[in-house]
PDB file of N, CA and C in Angstrom:
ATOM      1  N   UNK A   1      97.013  70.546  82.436  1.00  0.00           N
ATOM      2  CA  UNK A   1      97.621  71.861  82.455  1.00  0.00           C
ATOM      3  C   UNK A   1      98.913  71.839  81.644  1.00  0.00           C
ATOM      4  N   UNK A   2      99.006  73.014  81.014  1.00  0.00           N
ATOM      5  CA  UNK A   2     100.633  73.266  79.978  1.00  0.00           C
ATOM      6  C   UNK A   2     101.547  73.308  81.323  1.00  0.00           C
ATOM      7  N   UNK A   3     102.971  73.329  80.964  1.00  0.00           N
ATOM      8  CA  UNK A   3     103.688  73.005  81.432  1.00  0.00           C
ATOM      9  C   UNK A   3     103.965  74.658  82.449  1.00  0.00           C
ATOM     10  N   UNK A   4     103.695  75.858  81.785  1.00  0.00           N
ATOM     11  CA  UNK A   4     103.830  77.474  81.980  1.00  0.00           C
ATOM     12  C   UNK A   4     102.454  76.980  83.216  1.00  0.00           C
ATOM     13  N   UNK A   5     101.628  76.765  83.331  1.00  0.00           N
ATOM     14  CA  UNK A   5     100.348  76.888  84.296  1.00  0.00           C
ATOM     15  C   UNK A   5     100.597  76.142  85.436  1.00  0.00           C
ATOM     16  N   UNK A   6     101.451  74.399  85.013  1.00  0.00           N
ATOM     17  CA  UNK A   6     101.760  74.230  86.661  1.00  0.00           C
ATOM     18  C   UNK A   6     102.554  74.937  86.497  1.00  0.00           C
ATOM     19  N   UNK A   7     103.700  75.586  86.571  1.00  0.00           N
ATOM     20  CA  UNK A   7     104.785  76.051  87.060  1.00  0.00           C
ATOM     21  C   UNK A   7     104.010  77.657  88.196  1.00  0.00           C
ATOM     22  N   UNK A   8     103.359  78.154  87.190  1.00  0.00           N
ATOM     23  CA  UNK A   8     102.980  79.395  87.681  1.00  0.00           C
ATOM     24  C   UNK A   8     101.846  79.127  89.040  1.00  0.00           C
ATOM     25  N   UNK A   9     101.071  77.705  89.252  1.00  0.00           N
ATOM     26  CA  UNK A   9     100.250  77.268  90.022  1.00  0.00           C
ATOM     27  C   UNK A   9     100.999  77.095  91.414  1.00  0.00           C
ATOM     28  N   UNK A  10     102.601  75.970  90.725  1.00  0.00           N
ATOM     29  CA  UNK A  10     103.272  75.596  92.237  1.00  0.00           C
ATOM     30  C   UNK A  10     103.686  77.065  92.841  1.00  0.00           C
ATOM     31  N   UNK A  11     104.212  77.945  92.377  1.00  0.00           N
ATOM     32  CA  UNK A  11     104.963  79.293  92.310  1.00  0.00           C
ATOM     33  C   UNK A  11     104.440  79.602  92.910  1.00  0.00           C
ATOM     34  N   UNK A  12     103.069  80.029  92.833  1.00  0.00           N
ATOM     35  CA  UNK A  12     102.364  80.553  93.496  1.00  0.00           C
ATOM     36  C   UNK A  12     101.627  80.066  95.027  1.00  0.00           C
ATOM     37  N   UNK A  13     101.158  79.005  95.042  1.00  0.00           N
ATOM     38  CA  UNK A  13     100.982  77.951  95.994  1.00  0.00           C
ATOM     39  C   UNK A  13     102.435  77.993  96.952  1.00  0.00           C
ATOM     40  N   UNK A  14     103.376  77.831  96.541  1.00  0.00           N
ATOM     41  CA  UNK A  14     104.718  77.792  97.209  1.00  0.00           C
ATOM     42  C   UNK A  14     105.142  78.965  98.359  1.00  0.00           C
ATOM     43  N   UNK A  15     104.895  80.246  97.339  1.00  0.00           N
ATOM     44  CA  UNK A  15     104.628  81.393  97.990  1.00  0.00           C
ATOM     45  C   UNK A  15     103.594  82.113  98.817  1.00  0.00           C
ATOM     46  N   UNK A  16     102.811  81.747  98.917  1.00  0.00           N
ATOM     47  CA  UNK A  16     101.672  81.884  99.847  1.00  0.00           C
ATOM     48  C   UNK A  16     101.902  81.012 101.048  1.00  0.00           C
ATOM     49  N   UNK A  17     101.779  79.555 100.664  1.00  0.00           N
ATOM     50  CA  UNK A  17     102.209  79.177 102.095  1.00  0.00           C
ATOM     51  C   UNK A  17     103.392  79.790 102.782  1.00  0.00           C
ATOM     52  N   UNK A  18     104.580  80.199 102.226  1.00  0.00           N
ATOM     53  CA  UNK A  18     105.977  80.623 103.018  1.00  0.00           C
ATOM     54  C   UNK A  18     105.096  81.830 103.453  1.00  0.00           C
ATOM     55  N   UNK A  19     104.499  82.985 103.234  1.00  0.00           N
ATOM     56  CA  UNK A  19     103.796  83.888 103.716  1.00  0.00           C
ATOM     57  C   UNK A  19     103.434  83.629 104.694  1.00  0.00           C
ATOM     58  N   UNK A  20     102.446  82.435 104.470  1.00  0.00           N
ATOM     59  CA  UNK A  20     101.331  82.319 105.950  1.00  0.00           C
ATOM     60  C   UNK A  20     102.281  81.978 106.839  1.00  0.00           C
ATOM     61  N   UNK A  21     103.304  80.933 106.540  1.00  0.00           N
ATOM     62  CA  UNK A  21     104.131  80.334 107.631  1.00  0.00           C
ATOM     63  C   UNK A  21     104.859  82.032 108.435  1.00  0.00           C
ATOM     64  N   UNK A  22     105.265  82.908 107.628  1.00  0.00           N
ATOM     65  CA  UNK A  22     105.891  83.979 108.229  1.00  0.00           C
ATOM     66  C   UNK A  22     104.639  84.663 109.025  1.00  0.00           C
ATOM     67  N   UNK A  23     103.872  84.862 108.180  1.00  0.00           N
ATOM     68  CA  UNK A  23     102.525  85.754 109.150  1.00  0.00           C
ATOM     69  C   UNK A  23     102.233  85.009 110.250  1.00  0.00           C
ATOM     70  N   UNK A  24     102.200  83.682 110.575  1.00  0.00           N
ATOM     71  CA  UNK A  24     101.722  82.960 111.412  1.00  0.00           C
ATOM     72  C   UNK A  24     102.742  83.418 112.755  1.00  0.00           C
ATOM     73  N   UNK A  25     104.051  83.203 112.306  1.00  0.00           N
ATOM     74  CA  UNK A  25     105.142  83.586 113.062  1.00  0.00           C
ATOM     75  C   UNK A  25     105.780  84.514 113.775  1.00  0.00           C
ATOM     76  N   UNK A  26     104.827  86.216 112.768  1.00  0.00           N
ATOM     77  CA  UNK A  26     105.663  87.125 113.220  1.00  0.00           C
ATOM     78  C   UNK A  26     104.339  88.144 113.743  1.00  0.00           C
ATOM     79  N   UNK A  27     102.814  86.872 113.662  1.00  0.00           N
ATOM     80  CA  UNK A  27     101.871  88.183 113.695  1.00  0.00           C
ATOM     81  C   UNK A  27     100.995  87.560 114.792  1.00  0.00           C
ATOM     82  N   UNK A  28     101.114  88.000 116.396  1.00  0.00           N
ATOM     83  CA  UNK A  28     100.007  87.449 116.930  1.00  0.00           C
ATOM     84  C   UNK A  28      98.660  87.362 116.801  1.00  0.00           C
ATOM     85  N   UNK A  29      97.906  88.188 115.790  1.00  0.00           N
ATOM     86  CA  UNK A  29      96.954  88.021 115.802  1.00  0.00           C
ATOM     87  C   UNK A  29      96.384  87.125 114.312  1.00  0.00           C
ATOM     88  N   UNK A  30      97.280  86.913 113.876  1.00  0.00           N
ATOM     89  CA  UNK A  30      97.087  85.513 112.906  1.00  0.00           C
ATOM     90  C   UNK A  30      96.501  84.691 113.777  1.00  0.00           C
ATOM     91  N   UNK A  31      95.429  84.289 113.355  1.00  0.00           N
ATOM     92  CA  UNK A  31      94.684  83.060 114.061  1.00  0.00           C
ATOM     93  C   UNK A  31      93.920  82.284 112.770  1.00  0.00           C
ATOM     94  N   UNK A  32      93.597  81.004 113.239  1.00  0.00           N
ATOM     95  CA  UNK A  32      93.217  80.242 111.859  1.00  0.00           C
ATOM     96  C   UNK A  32      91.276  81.060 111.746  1.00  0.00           C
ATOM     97  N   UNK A  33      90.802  81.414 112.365  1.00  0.00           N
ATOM     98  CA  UNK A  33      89.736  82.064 112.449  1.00  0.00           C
ATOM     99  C   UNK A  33      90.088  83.333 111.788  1.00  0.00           C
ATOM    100  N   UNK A  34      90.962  83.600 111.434  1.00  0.00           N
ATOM    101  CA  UNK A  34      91.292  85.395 110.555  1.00  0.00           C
ATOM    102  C   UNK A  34      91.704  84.721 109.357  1.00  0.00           C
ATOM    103  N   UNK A  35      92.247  83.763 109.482  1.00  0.00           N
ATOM    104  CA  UNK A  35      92.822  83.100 108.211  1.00  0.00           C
ATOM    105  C   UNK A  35      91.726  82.561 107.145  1.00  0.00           C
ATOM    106  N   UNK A  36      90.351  81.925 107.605  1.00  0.00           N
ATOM    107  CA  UNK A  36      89.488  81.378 107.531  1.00  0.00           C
ATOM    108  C   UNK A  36      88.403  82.347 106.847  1.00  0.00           C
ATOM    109  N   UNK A  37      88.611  83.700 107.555  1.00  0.00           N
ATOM    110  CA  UNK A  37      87.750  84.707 107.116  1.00  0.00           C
ATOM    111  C   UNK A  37      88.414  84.900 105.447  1.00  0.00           C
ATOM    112  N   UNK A  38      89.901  85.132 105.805  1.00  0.00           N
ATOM    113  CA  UNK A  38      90.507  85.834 104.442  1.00  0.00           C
ATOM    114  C   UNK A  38      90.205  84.543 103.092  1.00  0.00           C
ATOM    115  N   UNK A  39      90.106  83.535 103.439  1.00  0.00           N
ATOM    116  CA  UNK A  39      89.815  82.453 102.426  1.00  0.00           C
ATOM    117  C   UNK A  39      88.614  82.144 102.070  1.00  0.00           C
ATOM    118  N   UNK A  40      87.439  82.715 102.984  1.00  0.00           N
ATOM    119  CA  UNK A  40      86.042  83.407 102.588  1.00  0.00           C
ATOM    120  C   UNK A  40      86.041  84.411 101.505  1.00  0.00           C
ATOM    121  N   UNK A  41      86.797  85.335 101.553  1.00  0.00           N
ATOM    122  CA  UNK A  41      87.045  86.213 100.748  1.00  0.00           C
ATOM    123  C   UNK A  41      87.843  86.241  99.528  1.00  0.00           C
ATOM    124  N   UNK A  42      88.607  84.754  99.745  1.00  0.00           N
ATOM    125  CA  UNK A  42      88.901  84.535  98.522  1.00  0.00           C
ATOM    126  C   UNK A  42      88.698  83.575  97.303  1.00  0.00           C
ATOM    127  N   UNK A  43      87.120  83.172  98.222  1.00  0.00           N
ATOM    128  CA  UNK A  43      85.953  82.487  97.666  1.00  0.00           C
ATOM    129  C   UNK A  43      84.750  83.259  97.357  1.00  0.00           C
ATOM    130  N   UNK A  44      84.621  84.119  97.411  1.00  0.00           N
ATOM    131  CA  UNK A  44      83.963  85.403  97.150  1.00  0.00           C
ATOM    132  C   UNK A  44      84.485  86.136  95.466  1.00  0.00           C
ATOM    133  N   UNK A  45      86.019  85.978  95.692  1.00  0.00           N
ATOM    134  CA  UNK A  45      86.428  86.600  94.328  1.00  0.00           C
ATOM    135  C   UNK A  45      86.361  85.529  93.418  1.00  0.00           C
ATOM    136  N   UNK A  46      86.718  84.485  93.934  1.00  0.00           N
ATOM    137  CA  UNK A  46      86.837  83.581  92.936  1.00  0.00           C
ATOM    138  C   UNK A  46      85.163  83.017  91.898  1.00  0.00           C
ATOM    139  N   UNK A  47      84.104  83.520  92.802  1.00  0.00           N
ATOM    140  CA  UNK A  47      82.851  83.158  92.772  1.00  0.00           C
ATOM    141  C   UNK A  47      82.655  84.347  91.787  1.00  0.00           C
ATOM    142  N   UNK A  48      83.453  85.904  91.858  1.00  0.00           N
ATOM    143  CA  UNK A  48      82.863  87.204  91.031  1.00  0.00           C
ATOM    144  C   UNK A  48      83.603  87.490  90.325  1.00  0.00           C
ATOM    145  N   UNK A  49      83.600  86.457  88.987  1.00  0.00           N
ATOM    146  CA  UNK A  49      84.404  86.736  87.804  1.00  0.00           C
ATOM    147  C   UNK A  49      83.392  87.139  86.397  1.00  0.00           C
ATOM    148  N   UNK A  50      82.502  87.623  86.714  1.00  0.00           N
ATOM    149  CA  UNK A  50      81.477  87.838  85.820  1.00  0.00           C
ATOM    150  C   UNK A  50      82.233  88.470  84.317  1.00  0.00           C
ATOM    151  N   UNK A  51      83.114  89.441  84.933  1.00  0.00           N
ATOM    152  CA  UNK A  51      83.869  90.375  83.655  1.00  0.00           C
ATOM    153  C   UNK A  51      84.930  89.116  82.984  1.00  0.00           C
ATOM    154  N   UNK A  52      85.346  88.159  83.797  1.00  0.00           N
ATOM    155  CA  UNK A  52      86.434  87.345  83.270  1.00  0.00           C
ATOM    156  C   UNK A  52      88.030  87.847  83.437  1.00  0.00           C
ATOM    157  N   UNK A  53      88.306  87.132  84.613  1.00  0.00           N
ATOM    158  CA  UNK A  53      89.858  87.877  84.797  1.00  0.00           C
ATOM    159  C   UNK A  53      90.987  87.071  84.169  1.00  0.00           C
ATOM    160  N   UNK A  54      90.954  86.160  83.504  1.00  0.00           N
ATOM    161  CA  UNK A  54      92.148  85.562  82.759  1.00  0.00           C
ATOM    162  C   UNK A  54      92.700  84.707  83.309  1.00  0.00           C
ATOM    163  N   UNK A  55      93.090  83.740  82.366  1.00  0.00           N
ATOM    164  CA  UNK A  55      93.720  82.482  82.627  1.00  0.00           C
ATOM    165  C   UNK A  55      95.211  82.660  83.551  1.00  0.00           C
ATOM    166  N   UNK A  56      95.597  83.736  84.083  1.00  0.00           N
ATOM    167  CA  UNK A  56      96.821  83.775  84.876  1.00  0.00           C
ATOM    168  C   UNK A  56      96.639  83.993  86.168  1.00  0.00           C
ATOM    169  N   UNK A  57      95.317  84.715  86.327  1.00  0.00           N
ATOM    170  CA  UNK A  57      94.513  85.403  87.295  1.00  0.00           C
ATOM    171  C   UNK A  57      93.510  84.195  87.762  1.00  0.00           C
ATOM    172  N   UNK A  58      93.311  83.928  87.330  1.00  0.00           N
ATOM    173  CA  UNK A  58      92.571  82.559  88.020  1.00  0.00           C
ATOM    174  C   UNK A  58      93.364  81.735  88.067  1.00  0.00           C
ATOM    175  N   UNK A  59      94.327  81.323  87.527  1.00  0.00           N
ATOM    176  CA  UNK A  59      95.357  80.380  88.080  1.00  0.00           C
ATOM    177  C   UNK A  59      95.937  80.421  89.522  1.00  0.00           C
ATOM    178  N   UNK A  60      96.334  82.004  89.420  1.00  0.00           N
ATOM    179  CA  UNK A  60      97.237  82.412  90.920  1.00  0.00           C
ATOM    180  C   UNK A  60      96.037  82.316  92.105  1.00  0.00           C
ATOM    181  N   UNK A  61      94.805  82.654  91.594  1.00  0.00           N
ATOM    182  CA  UNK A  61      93.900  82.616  92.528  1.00  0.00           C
ATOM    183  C   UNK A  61      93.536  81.139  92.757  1.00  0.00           C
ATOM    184  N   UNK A  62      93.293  80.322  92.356  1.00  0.00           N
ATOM    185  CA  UNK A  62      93.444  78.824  92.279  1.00  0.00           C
ATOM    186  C   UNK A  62      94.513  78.423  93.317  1.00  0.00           C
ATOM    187  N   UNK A  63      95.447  78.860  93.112  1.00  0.00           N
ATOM    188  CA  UNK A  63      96.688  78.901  93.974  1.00  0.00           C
ATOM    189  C   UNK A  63      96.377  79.063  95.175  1.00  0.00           C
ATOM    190  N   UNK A  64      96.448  80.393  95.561  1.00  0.00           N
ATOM    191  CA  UNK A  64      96.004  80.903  97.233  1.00  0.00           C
ATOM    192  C   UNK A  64      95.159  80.523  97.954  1.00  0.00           C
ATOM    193  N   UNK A  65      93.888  79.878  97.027  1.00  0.00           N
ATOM    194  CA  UNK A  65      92.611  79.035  97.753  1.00  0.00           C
ATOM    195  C   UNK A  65      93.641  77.965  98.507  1.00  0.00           C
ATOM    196  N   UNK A  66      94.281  76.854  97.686  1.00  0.00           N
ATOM    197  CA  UNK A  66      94.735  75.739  97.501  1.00  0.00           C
ATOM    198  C   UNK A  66      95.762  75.833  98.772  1.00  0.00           C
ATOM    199  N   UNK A  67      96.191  77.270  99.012  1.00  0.00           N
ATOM    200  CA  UNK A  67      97.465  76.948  99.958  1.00  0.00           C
ATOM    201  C   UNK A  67      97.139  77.702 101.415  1.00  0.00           C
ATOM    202  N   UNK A  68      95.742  78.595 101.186  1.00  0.00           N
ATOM    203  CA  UNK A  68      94.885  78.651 102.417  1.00  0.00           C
ATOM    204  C   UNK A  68      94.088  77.589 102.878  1.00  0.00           C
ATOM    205  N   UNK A  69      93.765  76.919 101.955  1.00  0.00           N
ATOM    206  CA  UNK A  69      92.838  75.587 102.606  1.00  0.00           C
ATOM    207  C   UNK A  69      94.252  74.630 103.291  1.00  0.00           C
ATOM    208  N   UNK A  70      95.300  74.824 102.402  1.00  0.00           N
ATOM    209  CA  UNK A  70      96.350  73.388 103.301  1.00  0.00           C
ATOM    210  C   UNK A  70      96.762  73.789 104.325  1.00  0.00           C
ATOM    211  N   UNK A  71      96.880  75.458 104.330  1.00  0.00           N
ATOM    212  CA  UNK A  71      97.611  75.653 105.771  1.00  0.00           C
ATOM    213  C   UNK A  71      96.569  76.177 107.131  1.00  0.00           C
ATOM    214  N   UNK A  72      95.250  75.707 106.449  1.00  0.00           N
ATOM    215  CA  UNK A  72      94.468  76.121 107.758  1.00  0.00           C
ATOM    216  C   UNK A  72      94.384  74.511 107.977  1.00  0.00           C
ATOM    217  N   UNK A  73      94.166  73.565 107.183  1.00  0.00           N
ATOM    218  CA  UNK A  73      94.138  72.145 107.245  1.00  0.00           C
ATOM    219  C   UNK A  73      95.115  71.451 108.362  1.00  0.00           C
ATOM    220  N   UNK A  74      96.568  71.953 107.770  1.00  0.00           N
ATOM    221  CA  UNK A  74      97.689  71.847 108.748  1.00  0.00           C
ATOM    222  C   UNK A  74      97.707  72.211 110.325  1.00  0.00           C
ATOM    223  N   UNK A  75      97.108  73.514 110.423  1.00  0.00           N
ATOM    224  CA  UNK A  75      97.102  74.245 111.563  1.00  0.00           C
ATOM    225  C   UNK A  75      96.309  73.456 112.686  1.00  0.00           C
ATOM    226  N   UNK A  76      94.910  73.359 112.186  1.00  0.00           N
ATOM    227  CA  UNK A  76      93.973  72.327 112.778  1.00  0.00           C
ATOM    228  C   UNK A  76      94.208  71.313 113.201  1.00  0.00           C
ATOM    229  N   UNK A  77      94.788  70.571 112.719  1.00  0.00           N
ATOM    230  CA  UNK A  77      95.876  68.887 112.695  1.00  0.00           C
ATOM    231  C   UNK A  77      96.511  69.319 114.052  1.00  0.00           C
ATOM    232  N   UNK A  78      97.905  70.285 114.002  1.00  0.00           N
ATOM    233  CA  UNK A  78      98.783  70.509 114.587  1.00  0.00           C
ATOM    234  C   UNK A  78      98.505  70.929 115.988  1.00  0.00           C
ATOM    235  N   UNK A  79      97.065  71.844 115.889  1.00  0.00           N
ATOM    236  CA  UNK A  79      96.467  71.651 117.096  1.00  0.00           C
ATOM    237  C   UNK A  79      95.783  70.502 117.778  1.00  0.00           C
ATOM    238  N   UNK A  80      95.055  70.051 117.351  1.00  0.00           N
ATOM    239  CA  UNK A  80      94.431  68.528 117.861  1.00  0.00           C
ATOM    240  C   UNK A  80      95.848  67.762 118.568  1.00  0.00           C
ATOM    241  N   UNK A  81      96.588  67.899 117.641  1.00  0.00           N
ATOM    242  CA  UNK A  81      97.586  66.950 117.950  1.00  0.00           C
ATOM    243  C   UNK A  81      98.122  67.844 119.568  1.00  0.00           C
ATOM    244  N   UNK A  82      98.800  68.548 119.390  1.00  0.00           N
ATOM    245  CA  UNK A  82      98.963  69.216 121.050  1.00  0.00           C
ATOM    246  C   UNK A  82      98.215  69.552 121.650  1.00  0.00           C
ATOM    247  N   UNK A  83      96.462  69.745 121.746  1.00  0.00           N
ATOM    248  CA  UNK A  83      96.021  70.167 122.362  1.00  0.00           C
ATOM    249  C   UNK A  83      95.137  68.821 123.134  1.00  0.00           C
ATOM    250  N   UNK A  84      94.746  68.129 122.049  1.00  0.00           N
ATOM    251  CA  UNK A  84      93.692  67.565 121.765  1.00  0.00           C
ATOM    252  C   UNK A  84      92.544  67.642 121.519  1.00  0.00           C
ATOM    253  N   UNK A  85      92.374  69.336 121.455  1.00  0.00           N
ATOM    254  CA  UNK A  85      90.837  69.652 121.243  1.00  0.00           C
ATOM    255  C   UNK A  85      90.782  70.163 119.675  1.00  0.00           C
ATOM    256  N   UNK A  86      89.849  69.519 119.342  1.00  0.00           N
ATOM    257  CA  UNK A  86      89.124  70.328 117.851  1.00  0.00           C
ATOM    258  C   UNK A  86      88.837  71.650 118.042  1.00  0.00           C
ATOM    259  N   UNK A  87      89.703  72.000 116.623  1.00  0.00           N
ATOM    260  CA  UNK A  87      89.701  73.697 116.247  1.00  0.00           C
ATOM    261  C   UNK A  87      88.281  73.817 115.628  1.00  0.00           C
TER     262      UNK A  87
END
């Protein structure tokens, strides 16, 4: 990757997780099962690029996969760990 694509990759990645961390925080019905759905859906877009949405647009979307998969990854962990039961 050019040097403009990571930057715009971490940027983006960076910002999504601080999101989820706030949504997680300020929204009871954030659950990793709603979270899980929305990252379905953003495997869905990423799958329907038939027209071709551009190298900035698939980057950022690259992004949000990347920082929905770590923070449902995280979440899961964090539960096991206090609960002990698998999410």
């Amino acid at each position: 990757m050019e040097a403009w694509q990571d930057t715009l990759y971490q940027k983006t990645l960076n910002e999504e997780l601080t999101g989820l961390e706030r949504r997680r925080a300020a929204d009871f019905s954030c659950t990793v099962e709603a979270l899980e759905e929305l990252l379905e859906s953003l495997y869905n877009l990423d799958g329907a690029d038939w027209l071709g949405r551009g190298e900035v647009q698939s980057i950022t979307l690259s992004a949000q996969i990347a920082a929905y998969e770590q923070f449902i990854s995280a979440w899961k962990k964090e539960s096991c760990t206090t609960t002990g039961k698998k999410l």
